[in-house]
PDB file of N, CA and C in Angstrom:
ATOM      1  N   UNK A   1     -58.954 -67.359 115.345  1.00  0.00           N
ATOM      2  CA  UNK A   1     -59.358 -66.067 114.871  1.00  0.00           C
ATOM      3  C   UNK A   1     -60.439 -66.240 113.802  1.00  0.00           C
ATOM      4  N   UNK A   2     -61.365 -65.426 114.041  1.00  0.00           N
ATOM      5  CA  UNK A   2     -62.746 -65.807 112.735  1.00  0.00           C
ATOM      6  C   UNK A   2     -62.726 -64.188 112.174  1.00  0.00           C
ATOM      7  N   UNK A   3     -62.806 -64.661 111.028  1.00  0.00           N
ATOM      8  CA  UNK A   3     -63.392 -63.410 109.830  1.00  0.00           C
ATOM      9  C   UNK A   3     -64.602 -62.720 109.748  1.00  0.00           C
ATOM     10  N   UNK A   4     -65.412 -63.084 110.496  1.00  0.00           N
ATOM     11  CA  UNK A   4     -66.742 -62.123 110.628  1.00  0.00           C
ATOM     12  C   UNK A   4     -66.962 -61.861 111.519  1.00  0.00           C
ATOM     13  N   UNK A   5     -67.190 -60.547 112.087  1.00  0.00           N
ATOM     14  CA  UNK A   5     -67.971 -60.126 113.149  1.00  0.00           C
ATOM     15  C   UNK A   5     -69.034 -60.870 114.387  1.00  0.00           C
ATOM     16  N   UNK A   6     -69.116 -61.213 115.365  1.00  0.00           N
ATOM     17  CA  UNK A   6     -69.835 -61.690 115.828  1.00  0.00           C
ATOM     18  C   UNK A   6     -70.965 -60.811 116.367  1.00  0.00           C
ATOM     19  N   UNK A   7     -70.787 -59.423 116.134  1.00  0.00           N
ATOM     20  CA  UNK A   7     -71.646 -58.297 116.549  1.00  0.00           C
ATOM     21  C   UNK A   7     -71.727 -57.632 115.232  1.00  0.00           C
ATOM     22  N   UNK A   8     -73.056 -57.834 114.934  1.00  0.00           N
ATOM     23  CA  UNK A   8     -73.224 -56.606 113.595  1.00  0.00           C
ATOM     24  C   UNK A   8     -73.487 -55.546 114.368  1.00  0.00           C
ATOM     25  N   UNK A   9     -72.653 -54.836 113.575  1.00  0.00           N
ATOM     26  CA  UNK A   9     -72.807 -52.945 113.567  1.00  0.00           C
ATOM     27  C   UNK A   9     -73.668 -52.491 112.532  1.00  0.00           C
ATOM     28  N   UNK A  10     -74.938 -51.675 113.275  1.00  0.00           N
ATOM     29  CA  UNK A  10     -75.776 -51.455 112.156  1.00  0.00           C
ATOM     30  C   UNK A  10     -75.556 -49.609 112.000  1.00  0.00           C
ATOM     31  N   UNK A  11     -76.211 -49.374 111.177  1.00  0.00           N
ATOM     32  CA  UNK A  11     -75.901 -48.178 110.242  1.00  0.00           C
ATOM     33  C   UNK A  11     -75.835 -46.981 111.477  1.00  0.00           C
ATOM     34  N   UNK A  12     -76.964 -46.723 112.181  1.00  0.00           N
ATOM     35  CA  UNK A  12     -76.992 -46.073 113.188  1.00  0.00           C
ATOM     36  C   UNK A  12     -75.440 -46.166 114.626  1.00  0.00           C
ATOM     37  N   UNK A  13     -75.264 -47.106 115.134  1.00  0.00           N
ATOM     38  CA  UNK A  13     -73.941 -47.925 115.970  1.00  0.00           C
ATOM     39  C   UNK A  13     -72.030 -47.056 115.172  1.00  0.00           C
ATOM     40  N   UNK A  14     -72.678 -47.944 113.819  1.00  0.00           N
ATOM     41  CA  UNK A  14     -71.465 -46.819 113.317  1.00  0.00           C
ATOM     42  C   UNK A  14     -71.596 -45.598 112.808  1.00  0.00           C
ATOM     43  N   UNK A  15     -72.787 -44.771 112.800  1.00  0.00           N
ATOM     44  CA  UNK A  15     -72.758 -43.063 112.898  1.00  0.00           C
ATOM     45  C   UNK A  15     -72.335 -42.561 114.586  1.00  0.00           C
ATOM     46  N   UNK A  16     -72.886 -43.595 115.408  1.00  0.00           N
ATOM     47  CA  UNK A  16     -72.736 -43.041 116.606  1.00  0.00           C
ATOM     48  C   UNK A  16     -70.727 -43.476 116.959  1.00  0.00           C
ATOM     49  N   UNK A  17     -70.059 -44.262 116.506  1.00  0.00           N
ATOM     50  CA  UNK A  17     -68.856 -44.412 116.736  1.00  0.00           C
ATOM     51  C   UNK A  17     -68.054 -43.552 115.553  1.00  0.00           C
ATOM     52  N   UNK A  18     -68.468 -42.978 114.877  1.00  0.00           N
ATOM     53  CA  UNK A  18     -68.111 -42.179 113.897  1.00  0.00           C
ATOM     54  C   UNK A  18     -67.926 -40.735 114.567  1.00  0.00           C
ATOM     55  N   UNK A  19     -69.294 -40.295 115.474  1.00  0.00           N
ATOM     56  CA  UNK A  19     -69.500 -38.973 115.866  1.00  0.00           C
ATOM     57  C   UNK A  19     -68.803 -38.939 117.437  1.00  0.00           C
ATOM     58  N   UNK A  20     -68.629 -40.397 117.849  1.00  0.00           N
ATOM     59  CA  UNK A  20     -67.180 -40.294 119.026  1.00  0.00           C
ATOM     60  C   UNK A  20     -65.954 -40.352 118.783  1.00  0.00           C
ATOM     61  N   UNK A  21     -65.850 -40.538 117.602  1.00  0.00           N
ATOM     62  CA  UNK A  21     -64.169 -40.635 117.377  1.00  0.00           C
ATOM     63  C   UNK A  21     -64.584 -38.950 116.765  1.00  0.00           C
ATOM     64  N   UNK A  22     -65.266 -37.971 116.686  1.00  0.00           N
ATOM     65  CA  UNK A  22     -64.732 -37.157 116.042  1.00  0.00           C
ATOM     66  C   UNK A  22     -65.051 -35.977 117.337  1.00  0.00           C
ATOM     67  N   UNK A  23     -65.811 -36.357 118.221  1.00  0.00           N
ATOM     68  CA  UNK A  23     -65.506 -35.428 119.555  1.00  0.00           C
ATOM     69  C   UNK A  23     -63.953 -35.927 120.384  1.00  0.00           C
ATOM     70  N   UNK A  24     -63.821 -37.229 120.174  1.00  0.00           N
ATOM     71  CA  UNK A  24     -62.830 -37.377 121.212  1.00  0.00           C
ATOM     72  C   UNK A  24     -61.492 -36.847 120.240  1.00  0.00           C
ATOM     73  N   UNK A  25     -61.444 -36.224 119.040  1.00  0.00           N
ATOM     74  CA  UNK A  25     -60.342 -35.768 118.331  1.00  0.00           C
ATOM     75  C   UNK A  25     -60.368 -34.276 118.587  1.00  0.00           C
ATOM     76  N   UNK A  26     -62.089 -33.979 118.838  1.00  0.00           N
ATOM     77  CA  UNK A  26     -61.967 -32.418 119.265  1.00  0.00           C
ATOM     78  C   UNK A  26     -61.683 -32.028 120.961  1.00  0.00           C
ATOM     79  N   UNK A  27     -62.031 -33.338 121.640  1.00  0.00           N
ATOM     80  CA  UNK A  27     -61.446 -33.195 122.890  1.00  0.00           C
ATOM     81  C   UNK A  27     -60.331 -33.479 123.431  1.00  0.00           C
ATOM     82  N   UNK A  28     -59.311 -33.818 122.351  1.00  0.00           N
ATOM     83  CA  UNK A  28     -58.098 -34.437 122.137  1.00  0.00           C
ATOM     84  C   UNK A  28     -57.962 -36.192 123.394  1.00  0.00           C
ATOM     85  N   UNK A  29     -58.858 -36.966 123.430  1.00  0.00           N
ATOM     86  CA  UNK A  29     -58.903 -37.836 124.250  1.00  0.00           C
ATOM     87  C   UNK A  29     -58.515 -38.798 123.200  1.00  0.00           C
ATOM     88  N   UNK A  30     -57.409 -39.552 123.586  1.00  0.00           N
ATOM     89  CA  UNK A  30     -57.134 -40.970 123.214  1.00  0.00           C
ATOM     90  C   UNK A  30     -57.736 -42.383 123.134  1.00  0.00           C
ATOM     91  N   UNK A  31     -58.773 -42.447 123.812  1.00  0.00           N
ATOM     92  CA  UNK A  31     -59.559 -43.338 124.291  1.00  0.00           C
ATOM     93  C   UNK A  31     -60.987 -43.107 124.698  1.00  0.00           C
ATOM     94  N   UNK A  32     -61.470 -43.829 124.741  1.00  0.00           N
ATOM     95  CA  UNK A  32     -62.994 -43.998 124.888  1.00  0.00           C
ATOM     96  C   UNK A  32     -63.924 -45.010 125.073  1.00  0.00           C
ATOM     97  N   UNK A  33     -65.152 -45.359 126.107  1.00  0.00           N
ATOM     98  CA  UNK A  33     -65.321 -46.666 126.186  1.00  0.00           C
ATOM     99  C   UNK A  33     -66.987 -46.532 126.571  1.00  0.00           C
ATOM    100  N   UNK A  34     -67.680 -47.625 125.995  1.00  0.00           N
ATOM    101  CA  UNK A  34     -68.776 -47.034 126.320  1.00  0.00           C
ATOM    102  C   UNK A  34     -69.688 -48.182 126.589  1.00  0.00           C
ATOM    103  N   UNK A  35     -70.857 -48.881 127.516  1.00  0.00           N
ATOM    104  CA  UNK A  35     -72.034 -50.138 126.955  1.00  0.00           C
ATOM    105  C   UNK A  35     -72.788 -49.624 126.472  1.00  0.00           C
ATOM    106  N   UNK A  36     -73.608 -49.996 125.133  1.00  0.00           N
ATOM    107  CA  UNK A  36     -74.435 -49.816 124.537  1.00  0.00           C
ATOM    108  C   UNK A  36     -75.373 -51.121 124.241  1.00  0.00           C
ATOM    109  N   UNK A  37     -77.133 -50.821 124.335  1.00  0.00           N
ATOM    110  CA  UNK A  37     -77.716 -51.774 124.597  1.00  0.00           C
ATOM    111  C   UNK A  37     -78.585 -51.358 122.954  1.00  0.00           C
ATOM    112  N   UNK A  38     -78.387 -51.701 121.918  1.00  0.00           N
ATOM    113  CA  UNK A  38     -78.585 -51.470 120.292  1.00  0.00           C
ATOM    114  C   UNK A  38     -79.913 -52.227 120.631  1.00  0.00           C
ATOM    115  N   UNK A  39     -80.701 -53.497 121.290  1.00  0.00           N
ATOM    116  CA  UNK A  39     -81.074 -54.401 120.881  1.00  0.00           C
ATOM    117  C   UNK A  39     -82.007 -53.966 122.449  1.00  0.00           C
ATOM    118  N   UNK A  40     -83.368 -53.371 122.343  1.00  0.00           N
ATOM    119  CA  UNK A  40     -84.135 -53.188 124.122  1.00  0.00           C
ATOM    120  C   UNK A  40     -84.648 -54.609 124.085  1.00  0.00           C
ATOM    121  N   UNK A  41     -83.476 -55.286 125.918  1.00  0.00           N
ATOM    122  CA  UNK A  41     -84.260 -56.330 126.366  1.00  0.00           C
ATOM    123  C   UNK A  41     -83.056 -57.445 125.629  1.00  0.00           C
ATOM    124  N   UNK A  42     -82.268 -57.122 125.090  1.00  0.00           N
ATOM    125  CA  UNK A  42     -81.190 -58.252 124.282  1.00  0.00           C
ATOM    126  C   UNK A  42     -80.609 -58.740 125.883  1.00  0.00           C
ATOM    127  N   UNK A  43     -80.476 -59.972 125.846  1.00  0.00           N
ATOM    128  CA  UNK A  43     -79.779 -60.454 127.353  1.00  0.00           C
ATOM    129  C   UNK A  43     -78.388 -60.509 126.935  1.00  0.00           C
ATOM    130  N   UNK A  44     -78.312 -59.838 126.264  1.00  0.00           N
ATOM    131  CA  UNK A  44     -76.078 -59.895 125.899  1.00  0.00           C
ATOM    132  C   UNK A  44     -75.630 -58.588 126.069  1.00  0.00           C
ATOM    133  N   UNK A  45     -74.544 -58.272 127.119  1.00  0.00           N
ATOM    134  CA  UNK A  45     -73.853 -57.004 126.817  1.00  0.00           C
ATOM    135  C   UNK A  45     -72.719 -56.569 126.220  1.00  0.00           C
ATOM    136  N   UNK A  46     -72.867 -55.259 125.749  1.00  0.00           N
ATOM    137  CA  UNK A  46     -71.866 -55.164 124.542  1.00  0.00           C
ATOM    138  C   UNK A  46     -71.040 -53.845 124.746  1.00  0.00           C
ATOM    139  N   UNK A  47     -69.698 -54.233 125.090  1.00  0.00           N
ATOM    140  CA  UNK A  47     -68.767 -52.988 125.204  1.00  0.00           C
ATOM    141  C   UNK A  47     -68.391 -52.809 124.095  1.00  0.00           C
ATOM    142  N   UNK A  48     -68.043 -51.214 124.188  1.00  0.00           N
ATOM    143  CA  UNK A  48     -67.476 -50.867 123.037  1.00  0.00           C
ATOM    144  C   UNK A  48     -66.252 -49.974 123.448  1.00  0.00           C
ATOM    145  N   UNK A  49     -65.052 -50.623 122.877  1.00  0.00           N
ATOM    146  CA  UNK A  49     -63.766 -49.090 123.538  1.00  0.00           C
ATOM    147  C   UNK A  49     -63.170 -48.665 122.142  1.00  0.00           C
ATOM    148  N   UNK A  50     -62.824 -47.806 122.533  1.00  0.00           N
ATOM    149  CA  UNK A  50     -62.303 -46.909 120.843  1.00  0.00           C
ATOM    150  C   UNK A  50     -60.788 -46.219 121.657  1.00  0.00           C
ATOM    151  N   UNK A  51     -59.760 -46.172 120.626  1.00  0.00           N
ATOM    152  CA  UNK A  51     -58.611 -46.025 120.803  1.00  0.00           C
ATOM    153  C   UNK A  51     -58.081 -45.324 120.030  1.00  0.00           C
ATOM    154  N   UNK A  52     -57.027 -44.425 120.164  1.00  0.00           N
ATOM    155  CA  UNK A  52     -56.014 -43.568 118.902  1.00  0.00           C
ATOM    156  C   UNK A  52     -54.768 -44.452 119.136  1.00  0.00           C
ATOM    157  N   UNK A  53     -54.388 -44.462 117.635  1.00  0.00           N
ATOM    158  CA  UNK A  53     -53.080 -45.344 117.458  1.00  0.00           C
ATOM    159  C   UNK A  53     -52.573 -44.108 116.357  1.00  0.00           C
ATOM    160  N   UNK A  54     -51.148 -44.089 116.232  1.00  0.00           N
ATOM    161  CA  UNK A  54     -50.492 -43.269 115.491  1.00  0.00           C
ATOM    162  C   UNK A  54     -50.678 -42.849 114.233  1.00  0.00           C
ATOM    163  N   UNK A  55     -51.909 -43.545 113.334  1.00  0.00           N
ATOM    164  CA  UNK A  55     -52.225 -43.472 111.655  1.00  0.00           C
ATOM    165  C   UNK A  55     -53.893 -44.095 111.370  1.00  0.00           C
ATOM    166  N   UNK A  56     -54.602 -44.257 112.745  1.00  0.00           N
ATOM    167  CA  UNK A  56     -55.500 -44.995 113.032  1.00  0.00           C
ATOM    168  C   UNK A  56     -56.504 -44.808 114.156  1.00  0.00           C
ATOM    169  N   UNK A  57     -57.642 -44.979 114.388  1.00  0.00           N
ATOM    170  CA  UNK A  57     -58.501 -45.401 115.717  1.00  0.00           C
ATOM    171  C   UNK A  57     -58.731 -47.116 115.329  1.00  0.00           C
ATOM    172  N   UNK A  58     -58.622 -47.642 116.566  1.00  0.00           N
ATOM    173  CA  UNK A  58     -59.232 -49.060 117.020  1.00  0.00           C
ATOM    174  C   UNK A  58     -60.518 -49.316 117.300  1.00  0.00           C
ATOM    175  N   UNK A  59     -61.754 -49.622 116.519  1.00  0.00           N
ATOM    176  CA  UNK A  59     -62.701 -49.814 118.008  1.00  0.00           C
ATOM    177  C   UNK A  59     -62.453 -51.719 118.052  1.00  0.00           C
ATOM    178  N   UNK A  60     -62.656 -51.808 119.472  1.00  0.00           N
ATOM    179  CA  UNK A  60     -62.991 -53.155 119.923  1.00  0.00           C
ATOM    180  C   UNK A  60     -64.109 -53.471 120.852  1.00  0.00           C
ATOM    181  N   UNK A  61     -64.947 -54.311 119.775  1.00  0.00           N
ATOM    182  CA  UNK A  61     -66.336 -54.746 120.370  1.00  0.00           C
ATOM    183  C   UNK A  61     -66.641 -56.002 121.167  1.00  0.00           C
ATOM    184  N   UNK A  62     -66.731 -55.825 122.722  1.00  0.00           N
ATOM    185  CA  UNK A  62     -66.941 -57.086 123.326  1.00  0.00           C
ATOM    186  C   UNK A  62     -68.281 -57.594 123.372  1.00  0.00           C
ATOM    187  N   UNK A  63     -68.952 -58.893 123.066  1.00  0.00           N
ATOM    188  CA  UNK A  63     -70.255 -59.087 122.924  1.00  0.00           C
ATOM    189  C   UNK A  63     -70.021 -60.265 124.098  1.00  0.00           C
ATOM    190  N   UNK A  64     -70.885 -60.091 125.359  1.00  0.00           N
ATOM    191  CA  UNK A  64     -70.500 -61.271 125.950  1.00  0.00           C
ATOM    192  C   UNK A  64     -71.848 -62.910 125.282  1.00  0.00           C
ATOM    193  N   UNK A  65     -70.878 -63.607 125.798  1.00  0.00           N
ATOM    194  CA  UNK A  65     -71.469 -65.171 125.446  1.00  0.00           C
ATOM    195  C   UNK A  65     -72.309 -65.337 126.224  1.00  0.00           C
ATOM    196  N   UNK A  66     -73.272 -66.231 125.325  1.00  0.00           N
ATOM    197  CA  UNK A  66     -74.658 -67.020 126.620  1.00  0.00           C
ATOM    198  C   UNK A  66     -74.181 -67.211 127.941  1.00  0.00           C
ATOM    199  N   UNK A  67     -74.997 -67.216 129.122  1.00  0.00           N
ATOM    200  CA  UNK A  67     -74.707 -67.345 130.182  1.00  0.00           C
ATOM    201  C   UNK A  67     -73.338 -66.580 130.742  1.00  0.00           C
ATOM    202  N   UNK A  68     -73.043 -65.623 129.845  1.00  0.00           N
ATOM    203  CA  UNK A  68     -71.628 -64.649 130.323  1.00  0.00           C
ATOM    204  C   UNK A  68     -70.722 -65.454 130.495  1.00  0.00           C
ATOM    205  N   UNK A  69     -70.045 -66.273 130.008  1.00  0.00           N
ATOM    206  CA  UNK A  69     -69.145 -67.268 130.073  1.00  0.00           C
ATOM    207  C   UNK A  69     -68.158 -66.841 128.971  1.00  0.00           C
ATOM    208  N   UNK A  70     -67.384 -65.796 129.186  1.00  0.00           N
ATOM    209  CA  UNK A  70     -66.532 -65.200 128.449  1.00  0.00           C
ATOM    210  C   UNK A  70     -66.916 -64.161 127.275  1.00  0.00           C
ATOM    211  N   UNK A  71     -66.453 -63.542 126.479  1.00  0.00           N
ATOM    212  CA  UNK A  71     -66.510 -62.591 124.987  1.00  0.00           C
ATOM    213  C   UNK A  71     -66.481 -63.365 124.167  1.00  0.00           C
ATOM    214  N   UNK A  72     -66.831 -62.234 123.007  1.00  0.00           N
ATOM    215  CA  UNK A  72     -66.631 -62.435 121.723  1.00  0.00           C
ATOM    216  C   UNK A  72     -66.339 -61.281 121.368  1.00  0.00           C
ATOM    217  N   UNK A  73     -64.747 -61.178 120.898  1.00  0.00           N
ATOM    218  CA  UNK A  73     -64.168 -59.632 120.419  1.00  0.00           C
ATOM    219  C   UNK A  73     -64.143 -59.465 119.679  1.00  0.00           C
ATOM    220  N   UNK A  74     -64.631 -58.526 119.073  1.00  0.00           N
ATOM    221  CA  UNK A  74     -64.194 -57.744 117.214  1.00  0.00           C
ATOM    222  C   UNK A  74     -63.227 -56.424 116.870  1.00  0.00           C
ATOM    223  N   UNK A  75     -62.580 -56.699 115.994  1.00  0.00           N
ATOM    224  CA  UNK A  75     -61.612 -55.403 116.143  1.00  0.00           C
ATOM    225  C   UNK A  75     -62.004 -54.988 114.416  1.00  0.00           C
ATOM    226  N   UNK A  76     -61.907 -53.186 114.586  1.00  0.00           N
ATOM    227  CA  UNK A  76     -62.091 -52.856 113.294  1.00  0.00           C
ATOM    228  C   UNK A  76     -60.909 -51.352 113.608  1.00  0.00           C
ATOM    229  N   UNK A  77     -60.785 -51.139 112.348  1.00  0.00           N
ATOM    230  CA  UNK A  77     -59.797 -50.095 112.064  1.00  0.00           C
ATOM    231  C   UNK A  77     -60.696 -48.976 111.222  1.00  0.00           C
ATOM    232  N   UNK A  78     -59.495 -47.959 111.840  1.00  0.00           N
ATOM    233  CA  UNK A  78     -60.735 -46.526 111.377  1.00  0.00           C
ATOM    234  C   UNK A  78     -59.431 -45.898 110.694  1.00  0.00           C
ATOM    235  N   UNK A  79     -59.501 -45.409 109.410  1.00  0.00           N
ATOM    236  CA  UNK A  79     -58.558 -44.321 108.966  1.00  0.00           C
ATOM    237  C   UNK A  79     -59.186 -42.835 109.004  1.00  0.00           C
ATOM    238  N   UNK A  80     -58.513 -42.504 107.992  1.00  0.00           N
ATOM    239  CA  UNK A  80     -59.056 -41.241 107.934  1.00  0.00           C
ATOM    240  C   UNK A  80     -60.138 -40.896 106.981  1.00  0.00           C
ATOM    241  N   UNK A  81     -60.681 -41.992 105.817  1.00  0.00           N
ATOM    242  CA  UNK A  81     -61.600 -42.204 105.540  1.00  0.00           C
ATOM    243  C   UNK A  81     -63.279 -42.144 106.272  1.00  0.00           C
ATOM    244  N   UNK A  82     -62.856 -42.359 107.229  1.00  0.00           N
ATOM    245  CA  UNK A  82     -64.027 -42.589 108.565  1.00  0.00           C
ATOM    246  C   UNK A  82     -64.772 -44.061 108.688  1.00  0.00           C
ATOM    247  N   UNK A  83     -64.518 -44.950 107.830  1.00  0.00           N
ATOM    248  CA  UNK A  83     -65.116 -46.263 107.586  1.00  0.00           C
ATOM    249  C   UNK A  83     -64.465 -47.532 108.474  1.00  0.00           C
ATOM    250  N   UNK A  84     -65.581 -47.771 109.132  1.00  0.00           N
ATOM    251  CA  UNK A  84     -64.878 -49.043 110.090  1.00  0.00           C
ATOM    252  C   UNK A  84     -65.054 -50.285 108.993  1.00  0.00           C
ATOM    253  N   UNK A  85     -63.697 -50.610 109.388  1.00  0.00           N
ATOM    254  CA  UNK A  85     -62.948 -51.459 108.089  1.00  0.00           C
ATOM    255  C   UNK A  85     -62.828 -53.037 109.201  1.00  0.00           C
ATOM    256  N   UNK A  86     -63.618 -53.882 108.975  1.00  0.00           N
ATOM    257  CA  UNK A  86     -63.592 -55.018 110.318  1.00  0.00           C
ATOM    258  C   UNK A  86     -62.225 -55.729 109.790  1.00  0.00           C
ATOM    259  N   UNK A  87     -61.563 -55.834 110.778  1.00  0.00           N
ATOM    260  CA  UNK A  87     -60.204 -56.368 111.156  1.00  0.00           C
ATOM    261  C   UNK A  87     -59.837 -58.307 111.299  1.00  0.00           C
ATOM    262  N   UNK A  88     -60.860 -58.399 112.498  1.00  0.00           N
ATOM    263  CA  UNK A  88     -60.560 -59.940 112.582  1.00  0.00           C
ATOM    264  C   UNK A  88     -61.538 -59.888 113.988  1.00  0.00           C
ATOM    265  N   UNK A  89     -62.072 -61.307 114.482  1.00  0.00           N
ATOM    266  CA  UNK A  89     -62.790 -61.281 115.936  1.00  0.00           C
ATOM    267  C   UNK A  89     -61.905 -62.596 116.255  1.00  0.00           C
ATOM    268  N   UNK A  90     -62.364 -62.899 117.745  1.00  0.00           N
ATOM    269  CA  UNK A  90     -61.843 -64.046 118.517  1.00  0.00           C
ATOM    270  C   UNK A  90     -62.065 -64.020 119.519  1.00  0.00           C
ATOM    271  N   UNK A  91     -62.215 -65.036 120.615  1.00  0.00           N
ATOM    272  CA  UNK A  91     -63.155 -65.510 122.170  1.00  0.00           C
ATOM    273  C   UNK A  91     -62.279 -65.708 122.516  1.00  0.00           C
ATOM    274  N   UNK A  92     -62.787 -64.608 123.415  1.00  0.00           N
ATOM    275  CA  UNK A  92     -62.295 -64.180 125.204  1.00  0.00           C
ATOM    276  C   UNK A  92     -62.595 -65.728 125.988  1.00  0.00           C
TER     277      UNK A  92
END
């Protein structure tokens, strides 16, 4: 398990996961999942799924590895603060 992110989230990435966790609370959806290409022409793809947990949202960021030879996951926690609070990462 590693302590830093292997995908920076830049300022824009988390307004836009900020403004989906707050439609999918007005659309009452539990979940959510999306690829986003932050980087035009980056040869890495990067999922993003967002989750409701009972006191919490999850997002978990998959960044795949050179030559797609597995992930690199990041997990961050969302309260009700709205601040993705990075959790922990580790390879898929």
């Amino acid at each position: 398990m590693d302590y830093k992110p292997h995908y920076e989230l830049n300022l824009d990435t988390r307004h836009i996961v900020r403004e989906l966790i707050k439609k999918c609370k007005e659309l009452d959806l539990v979940n959510f999942n999306f690829q986003y290409y932050a980087k035009k022409g980056s040869p890495f793809e990067v999922f993003f799924y967002i989750t409701e947990y009972n006191d919490y949202w999850e997002l978990v960021v998959k960044k795949s590895k050179a030559g797609y030879d597995g992930y690199y996951t990041d997990v961050y926690k969302i309260y009700d603060d709205n601040e993705l609070k990075f959790y922990y990462s580790e390879e898929d």
